[in-house]
Protein backbone atom coordinates (compact mmCIF):
# COMPACT_ATOMS: atom_id res chain seq x y z
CA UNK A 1 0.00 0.00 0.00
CA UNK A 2 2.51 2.30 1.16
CA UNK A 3 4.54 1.73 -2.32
CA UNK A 4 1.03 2.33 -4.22
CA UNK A 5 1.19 5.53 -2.84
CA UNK A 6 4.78 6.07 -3.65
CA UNK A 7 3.46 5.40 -7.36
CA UNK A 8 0.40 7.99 -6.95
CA UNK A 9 3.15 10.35 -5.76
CA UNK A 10 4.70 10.04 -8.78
CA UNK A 11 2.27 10.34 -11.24
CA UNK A 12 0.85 13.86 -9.54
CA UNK A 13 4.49 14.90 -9.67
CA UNK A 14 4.49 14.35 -13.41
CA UNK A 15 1.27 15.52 -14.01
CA UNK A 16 2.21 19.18 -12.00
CA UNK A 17 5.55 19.48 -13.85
CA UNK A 18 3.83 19.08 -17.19
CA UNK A 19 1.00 22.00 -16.12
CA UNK A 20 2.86 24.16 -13.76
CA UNK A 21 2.70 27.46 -15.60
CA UNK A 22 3.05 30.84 -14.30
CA UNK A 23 5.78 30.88 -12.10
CA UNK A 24 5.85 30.13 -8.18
CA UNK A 25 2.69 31.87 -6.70
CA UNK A 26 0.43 30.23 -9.62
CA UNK A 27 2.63 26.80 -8.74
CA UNK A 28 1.22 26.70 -5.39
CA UNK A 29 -2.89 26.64 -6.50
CA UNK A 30 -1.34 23.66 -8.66
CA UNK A 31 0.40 21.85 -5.58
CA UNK A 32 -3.13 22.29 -3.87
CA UNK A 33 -4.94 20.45 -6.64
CA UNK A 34 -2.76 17.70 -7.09
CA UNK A 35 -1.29 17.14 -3.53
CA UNK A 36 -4.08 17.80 -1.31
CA UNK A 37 -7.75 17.94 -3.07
CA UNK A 38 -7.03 15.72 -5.86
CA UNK A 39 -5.20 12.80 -3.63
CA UNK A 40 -4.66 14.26 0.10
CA UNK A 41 -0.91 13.21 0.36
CA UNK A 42 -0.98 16.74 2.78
CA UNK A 43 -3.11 18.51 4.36
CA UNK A 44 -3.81 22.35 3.71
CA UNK A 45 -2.47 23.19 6.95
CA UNK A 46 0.67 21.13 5.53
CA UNK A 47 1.39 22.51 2.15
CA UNK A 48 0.76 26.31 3.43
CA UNK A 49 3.19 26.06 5.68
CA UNK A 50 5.95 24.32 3.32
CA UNK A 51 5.57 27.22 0.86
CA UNK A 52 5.75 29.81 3.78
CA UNK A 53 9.09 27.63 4.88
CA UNK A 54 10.30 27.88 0.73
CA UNK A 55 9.55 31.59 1.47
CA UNK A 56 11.72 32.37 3.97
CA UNK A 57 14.84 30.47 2.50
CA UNK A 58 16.85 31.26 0.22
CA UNK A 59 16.19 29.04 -3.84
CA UNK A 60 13.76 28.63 -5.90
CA UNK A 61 10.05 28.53 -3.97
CA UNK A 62 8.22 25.98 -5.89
CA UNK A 63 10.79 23.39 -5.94
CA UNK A 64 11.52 23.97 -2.22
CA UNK A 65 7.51 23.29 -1.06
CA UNK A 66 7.34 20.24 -3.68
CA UNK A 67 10.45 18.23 -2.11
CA UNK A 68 9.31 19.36 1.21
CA UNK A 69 6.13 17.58 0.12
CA UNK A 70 7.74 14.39 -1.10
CA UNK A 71 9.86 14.68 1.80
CA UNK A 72 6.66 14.17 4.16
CA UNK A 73 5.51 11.59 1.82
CA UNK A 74 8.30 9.01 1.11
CA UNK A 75 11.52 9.92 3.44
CA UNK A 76 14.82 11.75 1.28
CA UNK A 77 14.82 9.02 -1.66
CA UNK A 78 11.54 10.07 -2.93
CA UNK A 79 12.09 13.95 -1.91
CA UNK A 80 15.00 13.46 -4.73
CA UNK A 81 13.50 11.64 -7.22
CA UNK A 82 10.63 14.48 -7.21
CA UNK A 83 13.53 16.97 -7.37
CA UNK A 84 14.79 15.31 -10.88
CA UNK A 85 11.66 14.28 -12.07
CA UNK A 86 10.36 18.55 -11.57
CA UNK A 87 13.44 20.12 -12.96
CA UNK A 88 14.97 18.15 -15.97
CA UNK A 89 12.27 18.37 -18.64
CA UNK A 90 12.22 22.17 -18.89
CA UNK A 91 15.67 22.06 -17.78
CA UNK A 92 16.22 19.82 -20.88
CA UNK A 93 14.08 22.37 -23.67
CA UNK A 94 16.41 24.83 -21.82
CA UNK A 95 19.41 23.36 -22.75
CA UNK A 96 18.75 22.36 -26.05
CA UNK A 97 17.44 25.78 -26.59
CA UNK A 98 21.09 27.19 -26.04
CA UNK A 99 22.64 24.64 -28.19
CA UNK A 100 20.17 25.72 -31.32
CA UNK A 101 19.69 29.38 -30.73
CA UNK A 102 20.92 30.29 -33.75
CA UNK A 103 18.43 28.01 -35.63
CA UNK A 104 15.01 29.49 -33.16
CA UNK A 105 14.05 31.87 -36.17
CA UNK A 106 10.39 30.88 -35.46
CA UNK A 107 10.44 31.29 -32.09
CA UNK A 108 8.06 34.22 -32.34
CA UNK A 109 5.28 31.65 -33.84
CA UNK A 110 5.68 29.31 -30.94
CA UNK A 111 5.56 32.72 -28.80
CA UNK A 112 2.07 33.62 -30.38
CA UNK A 113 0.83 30.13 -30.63
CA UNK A 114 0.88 29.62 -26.70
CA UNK A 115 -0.29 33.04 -25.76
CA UNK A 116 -3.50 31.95 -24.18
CA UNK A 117 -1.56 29.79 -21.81
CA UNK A 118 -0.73 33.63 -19.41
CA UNK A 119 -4.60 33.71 -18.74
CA UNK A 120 -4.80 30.21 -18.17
CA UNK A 121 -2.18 30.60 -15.69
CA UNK A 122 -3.97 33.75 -14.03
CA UNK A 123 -7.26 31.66 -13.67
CA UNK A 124 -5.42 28.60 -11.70
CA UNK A 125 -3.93 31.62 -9.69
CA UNK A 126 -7.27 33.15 -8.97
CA UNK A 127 -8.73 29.79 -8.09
CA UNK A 128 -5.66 29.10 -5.34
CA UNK A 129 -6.40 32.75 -4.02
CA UNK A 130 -9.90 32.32 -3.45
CA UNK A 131 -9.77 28.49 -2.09
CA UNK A 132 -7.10 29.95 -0.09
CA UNK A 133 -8.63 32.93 1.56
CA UNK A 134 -11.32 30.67 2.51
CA UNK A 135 -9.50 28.27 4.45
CA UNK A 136 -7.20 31.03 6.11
CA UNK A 137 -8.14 34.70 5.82
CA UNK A 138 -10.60 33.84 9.09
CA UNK A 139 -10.46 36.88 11.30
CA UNK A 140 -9.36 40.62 10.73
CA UNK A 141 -5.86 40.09 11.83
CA UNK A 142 -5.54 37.22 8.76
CA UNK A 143 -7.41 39.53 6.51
CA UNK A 144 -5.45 42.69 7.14
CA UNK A 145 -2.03 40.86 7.13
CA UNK A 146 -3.20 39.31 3.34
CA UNK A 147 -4.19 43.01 2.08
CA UNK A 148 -0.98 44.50 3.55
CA UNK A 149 1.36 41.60 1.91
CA UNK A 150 -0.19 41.98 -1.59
CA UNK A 151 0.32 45.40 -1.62
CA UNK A 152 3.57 45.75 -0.22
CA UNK A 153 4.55 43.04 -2.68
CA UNK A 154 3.09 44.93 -5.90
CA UNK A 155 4.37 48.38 -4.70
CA UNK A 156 7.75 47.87 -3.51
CA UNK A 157 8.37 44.30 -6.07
CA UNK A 158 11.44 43.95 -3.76
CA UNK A 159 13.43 40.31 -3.25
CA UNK A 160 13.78 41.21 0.02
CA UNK A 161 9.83 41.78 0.60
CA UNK A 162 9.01 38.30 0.82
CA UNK A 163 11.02 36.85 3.91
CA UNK A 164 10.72 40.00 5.85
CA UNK A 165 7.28 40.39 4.92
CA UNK A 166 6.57 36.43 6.37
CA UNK A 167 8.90 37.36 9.40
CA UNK A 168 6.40 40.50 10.50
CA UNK A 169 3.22 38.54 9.86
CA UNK A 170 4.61 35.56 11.99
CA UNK A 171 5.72 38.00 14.47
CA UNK A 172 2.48 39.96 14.49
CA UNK A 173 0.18 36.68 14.73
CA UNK A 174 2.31 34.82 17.75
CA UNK A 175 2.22 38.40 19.79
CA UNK A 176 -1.56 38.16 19.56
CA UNK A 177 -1.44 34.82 21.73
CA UNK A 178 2.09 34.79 23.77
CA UNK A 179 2.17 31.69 25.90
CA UNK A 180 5.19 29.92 27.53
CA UNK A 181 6.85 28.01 25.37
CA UNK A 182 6.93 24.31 25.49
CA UNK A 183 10.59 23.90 27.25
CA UNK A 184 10.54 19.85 26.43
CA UNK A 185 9.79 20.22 23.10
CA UNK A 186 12.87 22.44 22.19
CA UNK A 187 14.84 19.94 24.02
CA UNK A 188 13.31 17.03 22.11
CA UNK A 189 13.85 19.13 18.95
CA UNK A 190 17.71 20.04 19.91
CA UNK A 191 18.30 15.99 20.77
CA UNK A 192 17.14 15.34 17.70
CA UNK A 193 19.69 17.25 15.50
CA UNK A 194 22.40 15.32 14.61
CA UNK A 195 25.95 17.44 15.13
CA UNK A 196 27.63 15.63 12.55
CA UNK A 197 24.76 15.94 10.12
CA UNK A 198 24.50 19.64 10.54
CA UNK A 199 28.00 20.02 10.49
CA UNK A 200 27.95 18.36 7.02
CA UNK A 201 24.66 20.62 5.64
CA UNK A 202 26.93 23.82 6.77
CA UNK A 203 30.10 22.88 5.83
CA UNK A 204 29.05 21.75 2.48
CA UNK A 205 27.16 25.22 1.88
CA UNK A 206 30.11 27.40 3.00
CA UNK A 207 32.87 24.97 1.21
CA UNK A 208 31.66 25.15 -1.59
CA UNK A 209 31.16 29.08 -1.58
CA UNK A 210 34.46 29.42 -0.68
CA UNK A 211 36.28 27.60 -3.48
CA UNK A 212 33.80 29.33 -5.88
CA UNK A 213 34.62 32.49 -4.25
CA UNK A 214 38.39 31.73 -4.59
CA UNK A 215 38.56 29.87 -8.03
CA UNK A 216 36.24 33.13 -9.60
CA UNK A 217 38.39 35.70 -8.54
CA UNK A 218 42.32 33.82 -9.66
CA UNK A 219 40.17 32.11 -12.35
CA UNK A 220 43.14 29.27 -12.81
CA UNK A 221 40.52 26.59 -13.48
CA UNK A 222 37.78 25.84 -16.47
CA UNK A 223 34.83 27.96 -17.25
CA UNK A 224 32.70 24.85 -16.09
CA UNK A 225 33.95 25.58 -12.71
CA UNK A 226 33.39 29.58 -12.85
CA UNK A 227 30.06 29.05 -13.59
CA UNK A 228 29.07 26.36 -11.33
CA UNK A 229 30.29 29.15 -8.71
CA UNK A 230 28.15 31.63 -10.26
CA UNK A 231 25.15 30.16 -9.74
CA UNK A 232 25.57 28.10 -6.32
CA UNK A 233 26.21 32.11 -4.88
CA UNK A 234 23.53 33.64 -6.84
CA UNK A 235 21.26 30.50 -5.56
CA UNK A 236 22.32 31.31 -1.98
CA UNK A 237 21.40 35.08 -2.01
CA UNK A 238 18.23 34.64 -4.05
CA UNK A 239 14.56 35.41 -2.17
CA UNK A 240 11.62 35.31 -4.01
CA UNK A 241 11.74 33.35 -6.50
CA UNK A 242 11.59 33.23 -9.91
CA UNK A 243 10.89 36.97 -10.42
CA UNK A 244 14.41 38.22 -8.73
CA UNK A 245 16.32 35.44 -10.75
CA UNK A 246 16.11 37.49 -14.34
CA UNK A 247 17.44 41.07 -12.87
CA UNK A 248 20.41 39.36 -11.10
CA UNK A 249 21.55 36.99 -13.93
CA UNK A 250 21.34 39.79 -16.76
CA UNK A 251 23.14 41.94 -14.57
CA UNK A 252 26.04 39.30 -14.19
CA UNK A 253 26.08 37.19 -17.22
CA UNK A 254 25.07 40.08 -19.98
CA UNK A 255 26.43 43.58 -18.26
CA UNK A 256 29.48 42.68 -16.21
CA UNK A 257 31.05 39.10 -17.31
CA UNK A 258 29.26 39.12 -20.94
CA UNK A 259 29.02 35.61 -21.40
CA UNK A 260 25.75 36.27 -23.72
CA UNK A 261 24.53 38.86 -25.50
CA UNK A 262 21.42 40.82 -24.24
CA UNK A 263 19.11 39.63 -27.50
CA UNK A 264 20.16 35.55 -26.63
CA UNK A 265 19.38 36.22 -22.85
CA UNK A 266 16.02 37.89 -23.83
CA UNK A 267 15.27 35.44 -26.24
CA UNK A 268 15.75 32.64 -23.96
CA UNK A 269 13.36 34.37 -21.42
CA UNK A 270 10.86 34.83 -23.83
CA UNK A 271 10.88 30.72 -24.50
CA UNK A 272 11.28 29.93 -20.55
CA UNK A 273 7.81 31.55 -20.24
CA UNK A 274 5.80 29.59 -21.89
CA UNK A 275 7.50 26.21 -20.83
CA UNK A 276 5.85 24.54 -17.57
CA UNK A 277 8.35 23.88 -14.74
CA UNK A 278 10.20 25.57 -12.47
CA UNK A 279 11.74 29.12 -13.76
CA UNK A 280 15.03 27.90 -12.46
CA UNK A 281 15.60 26.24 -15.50
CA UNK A 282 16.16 29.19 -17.40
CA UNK A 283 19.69 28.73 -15.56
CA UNK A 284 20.21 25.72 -18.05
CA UNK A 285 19.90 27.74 -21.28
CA UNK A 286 22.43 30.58 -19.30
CA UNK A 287 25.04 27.88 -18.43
CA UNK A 288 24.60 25.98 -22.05
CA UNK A 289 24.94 29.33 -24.73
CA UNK A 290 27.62 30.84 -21.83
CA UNK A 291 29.66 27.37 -22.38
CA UNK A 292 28.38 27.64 -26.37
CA UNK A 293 29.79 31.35 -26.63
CA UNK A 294 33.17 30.48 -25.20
CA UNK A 295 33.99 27.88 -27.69
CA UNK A 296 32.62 24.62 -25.98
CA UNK A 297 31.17 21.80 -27.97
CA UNK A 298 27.81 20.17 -27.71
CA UNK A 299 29.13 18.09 -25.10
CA UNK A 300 30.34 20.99 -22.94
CA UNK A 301 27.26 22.90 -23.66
CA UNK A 302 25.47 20.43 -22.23
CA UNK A 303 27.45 20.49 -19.08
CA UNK A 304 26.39 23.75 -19.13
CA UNK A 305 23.00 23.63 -19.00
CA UNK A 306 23.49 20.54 -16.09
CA UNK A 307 25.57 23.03 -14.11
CA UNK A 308 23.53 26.19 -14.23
CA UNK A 309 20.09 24.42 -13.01
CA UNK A 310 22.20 22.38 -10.73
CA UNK A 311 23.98 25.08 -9.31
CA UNK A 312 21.37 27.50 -8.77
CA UNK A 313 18.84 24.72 -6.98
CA UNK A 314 21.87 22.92 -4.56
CA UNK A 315 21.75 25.71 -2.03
CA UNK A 316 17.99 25.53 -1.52
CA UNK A 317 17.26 21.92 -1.91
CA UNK A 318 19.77 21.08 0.80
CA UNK A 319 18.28 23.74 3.41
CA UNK A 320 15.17 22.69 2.63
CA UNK A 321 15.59 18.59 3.43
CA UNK A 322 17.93 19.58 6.38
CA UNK A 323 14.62 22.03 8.03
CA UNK A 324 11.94 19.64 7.03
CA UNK A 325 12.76 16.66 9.05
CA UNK A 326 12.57 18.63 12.41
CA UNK A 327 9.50 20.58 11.10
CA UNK A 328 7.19 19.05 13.08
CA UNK A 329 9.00 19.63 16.00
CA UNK A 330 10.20 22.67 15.26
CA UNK A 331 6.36 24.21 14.99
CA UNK A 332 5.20 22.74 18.17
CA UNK A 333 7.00 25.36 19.67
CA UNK A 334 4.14 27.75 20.96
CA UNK A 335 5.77 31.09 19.51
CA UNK A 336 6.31 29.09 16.05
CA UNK A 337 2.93 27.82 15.88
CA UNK A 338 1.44 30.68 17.26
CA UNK A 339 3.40 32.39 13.96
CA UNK A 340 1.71 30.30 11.23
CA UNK A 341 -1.37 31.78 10.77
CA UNK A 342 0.04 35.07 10.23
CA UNK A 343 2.21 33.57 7.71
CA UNK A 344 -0.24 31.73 6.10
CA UNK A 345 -2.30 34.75 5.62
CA UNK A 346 0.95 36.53 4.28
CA UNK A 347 1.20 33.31 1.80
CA UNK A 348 -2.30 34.02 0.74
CA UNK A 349 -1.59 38.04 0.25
CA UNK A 350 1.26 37.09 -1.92
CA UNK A 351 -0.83 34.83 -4.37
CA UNK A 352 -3.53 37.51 -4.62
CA UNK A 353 -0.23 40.15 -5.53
CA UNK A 354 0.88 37.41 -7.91
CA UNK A 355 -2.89 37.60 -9.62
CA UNK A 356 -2.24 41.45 -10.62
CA UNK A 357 1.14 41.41 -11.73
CA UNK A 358 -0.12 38.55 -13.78
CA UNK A 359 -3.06 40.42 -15.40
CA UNK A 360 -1.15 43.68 -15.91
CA UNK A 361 0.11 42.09 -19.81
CA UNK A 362 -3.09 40.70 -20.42
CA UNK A 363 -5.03 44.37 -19.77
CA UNK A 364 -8.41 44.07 -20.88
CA UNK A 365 -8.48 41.92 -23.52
CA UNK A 366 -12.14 40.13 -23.86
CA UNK A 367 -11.09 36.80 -24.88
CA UNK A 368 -8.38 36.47 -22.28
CA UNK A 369 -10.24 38.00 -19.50
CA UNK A 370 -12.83 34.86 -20.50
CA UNK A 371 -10.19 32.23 -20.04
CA UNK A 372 -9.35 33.89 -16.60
CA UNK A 373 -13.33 33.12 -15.79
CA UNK A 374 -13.45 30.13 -17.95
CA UNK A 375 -10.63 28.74 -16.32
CA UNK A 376 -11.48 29.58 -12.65
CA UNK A 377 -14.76 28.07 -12.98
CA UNK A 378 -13.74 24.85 -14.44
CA UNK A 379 -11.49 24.10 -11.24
CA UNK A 380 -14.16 25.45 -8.84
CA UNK A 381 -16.93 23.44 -10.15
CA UNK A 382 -15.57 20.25 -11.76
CA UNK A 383 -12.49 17.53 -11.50
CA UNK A 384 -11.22 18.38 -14.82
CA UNK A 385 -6.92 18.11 -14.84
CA UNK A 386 -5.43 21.97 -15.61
CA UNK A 387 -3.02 19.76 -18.15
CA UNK A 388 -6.56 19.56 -20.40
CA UNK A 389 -7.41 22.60 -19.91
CA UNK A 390 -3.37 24.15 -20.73
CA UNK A 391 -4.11 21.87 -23.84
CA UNK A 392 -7.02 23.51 -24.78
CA UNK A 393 -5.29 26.93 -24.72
CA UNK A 394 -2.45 25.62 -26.75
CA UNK A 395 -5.39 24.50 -29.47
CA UNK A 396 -6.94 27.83 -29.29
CA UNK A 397 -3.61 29.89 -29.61
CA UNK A 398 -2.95 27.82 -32.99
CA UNK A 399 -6.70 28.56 -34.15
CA UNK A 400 -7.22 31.58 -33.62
C-alpha cells in the first residue's frame, strides 16, 4: 500500500511538472490540486506552511515546497527523485534551446501560438487565491495581514519583501497569543539534530562558496567551474523566486562578465515563459549558450546547461531537506505555531499580488479575461486536470 502511494506520488508529480505554468505563486494553486484535493498526500495546513518555509529560504520557492512535500511523503529518496523528475524536462528544452539558438528563427510563432496559456495561468492563480482565503483569511488580523502583503509586494516588487514580509506577519500573529513556550519540546527538537549531520549541511554550503569564491576571482581553473560558482552564490542570495532570478543573472552574465549577449538572454526568457516547470531552468539555457559562446562543444554545452540548473537549486534543496525533518518539531513550539497563521495569511496576500502582476500584460483583452473566468470556474466546479485545460489553450492559440 505504502509503495502504491509512492506510485500515486509520482504520477501527480508528473502531471504538476507538465502543467505548472506561471511561475511560483500560480505553482502553489497547482500543488493544492494535485497534492491535497485531488489525492490528500498533505493537508492544507501542511502545504501552506511548506511554501511559507520555501519563502523564507533562500532558492527557488516551488521546488523547495514540492520536495518538502515528497519529503513528508516518502523519506529523502523520494524527496529526490521528485527533485529530478520537476526540474529536468524544462531544464532539458532549456538546454537544447542554447545549443540551437541560432536556428530558433520561429520562435516568435511558438511565442504567439501559446499566448492563451498567461490567462490560463492567471485563472489557476485566482482559483488558489480564493480556495485559499477561505481556508485562512478567518479573522481581521488574517485579513489585514493578506491586504498589507499583496500590496507591499506589488508596490515595492522587492526580493527582500518576501522573507521580511513572512517574518512580520509571523511576528504579528504569535504576539496576539504569547504563551510559555513548550521547554521539552525544544529539548526534544535540539536531541534530535544530529551534530555531525548539521555540520555536514553547513560545511558543504560554506565549502563550496568558498572555493567558488576563490577559483572566480584567480580564475586558474575551467569555465565549467566559474560558472558552477556563479550560480551556487547567486542561488544562496536569491529570495523570491523566480521573479528576482532574471534582474540578477542579466546583470552578471550580460552587463558585467558578458558571457551572452542581451538579445540571446532575452530570447531565452521569452521561451522559458511559456514552458511549464520551475523558472530555475532558465539557468540551463544561461550555463549551455555561456559554455556555447566560449567555444565549448555540444558536449560541454550540455554540461552547461546541467551546471547552471544544478547550481542554482543545490543551495535551496539542501536547506530545505535539512529544516523539514525537524518541522514538526520545530512548529510545536508555541511562539512558532502561534506564527503560522500570520504567515499563512501573508502566503495568501502574496498569491492575490501574484494575480495582478499577472493580469497587468493581459489588460483588458475580452477573450483572455474569458479564459481567466473560464478557467477559474472549471477548477471550482468540476475535477477536470489543468493539463486539459493548458491543452485547450495551446489548441486555441494555434486557431485563432
Amino acid at each position: 500500500m505504502k509503495a502504491s502511494r509512492k506510485l500515486l506520488f509520482i504520477k501527480d508529480v508528473l502531471l504538476f511538472t507538465f502543467s505548472a505554468f506561471g511561475g511560483a505563486q500560480a505553482h502553489i494553486s497547482l500543488l493544492l490540486k494535485y497534492f491535497v484535493k485531488q489525492t490528500p498526500f498533505v493537508t492544507e495546513e501542511e502545504l501552506l506552511e511548506l511554501n511559507a518555509l520555501a519563502q523564507i529560504l533562500p532558492g527557488p520557492a516551488s521546488t523547495q515546497t514540492l520536495v518538502g512535500i515528497a519529503y513528508k511523503v516518502g523519506g529523502l529518496k523520494l524527496a529526490l527523485l521528485t527533485f529530478l523528475i520537476w526540474i529536468i524536462p524544462s531544464a532539458a528544452v532549456m538546454t537544447l534551446a542554447g545549443i540551437y539558438f541560432a536556428q530558433f528563427d520561429q520562435k516568435e510563432k511558438f511565442i504567439i501560438i501559446l499566448k492563451y496559456i498567461q490567462p490560463i495561468a492567471l485563472g489557476i492563480v485566482a482559483f488558489g487565491a480564493y480556495h485559499l482565503s477561505r481556508k485562512v483569511l478567518v479573522n481581521q488580523i488574517s485579513v489585514f495581514l493578506a491586504i498589507a502583503a499583496a500590496i507591499v509586494t506589488l508596490v515595492l516588487r522587492n526580493a527582500y519583501v518576501f522573507p521580511l514580509a513572512i517574518l512580520v506577519g509571523g511576528m504579528i500573529s504569535s504576539a496576539l497569543e504569547t504563551h510559555g513556550e513548550e521547554s521539552a519540546i525544544r529539548t526534544k527538537l535540539l536531541s534530535n539534530i544530529n551534530p555531525k549531520k548539521l555540520g555536514y549541511f553547513l560545511g558543504l554550503l560554506l565549502f563550496l562558496a568558498l572555493l567558488g569564491a576563490i577559483i572566480n576571482r584567480t580564475s586558474p581553473f575551467s569555465l565549467p567551474v566559474r560558472l558552477f560558482e556563479n550560480f551556487y552564490r547567486n542561488g544562496i542570495l536569491i529570495f523570491g523566486g523566480g521573479q528576482v532570478l532574471v534582474p540578477l543573472m542579466f546583470t552578471e552574465f550580460v552587463q558585467m562578465k558578458h558571457y551572452l549577449t542581451s538579445s540571446g538572454f532575452l530570447s531565452g526568457f521569452a521561451l522559458q515563459q511559456v514552458l511549464p516547470g520551475p523558472t530555475f531552468s532558465f539557468t540551463s539555457y544561461l550555463g549551455t549558450l555561456s559554455m556555447k559562446n566560449f567555444g565549448y562543444g555540444i558536449y560541454g554545452q550540455i554540461a552547461g546547461g546541467f551546471i547552471g540548473v544544478f547550481g542554482i537549486n543545490l543551495p535551496g534543496l539542501i536547506l530545505v531537506l535539512f529544516i523539514v525533518p525537524f518541522w514538526e518539531d520545530l512548529k510545536k513550539i508555541t511562539r512558532i505555531k502561534r506564527s503560522l497563521s500570520g504567515i499563512n495569511a501573508v502566503s495568501v496576500g502574496f498569491i492575490i499580488a501574484a494575480f495582478f502582476l499577472l493580469f497587468q500584460p493581459i489588460g483588458f483583452d475580452i477573450l483572455s479575461i474569458t479564459l481567466v473566468i473560464i478557467t477559474f470556474l472549471i477548477l471550482n466546479f468540476t475535477r477536470i486536470s489543468p493539463p486539459f485545460i493548458i491543452l485547450a489553450g495551446v489548441l486555441l492559440g494555434y486557431l485563432i
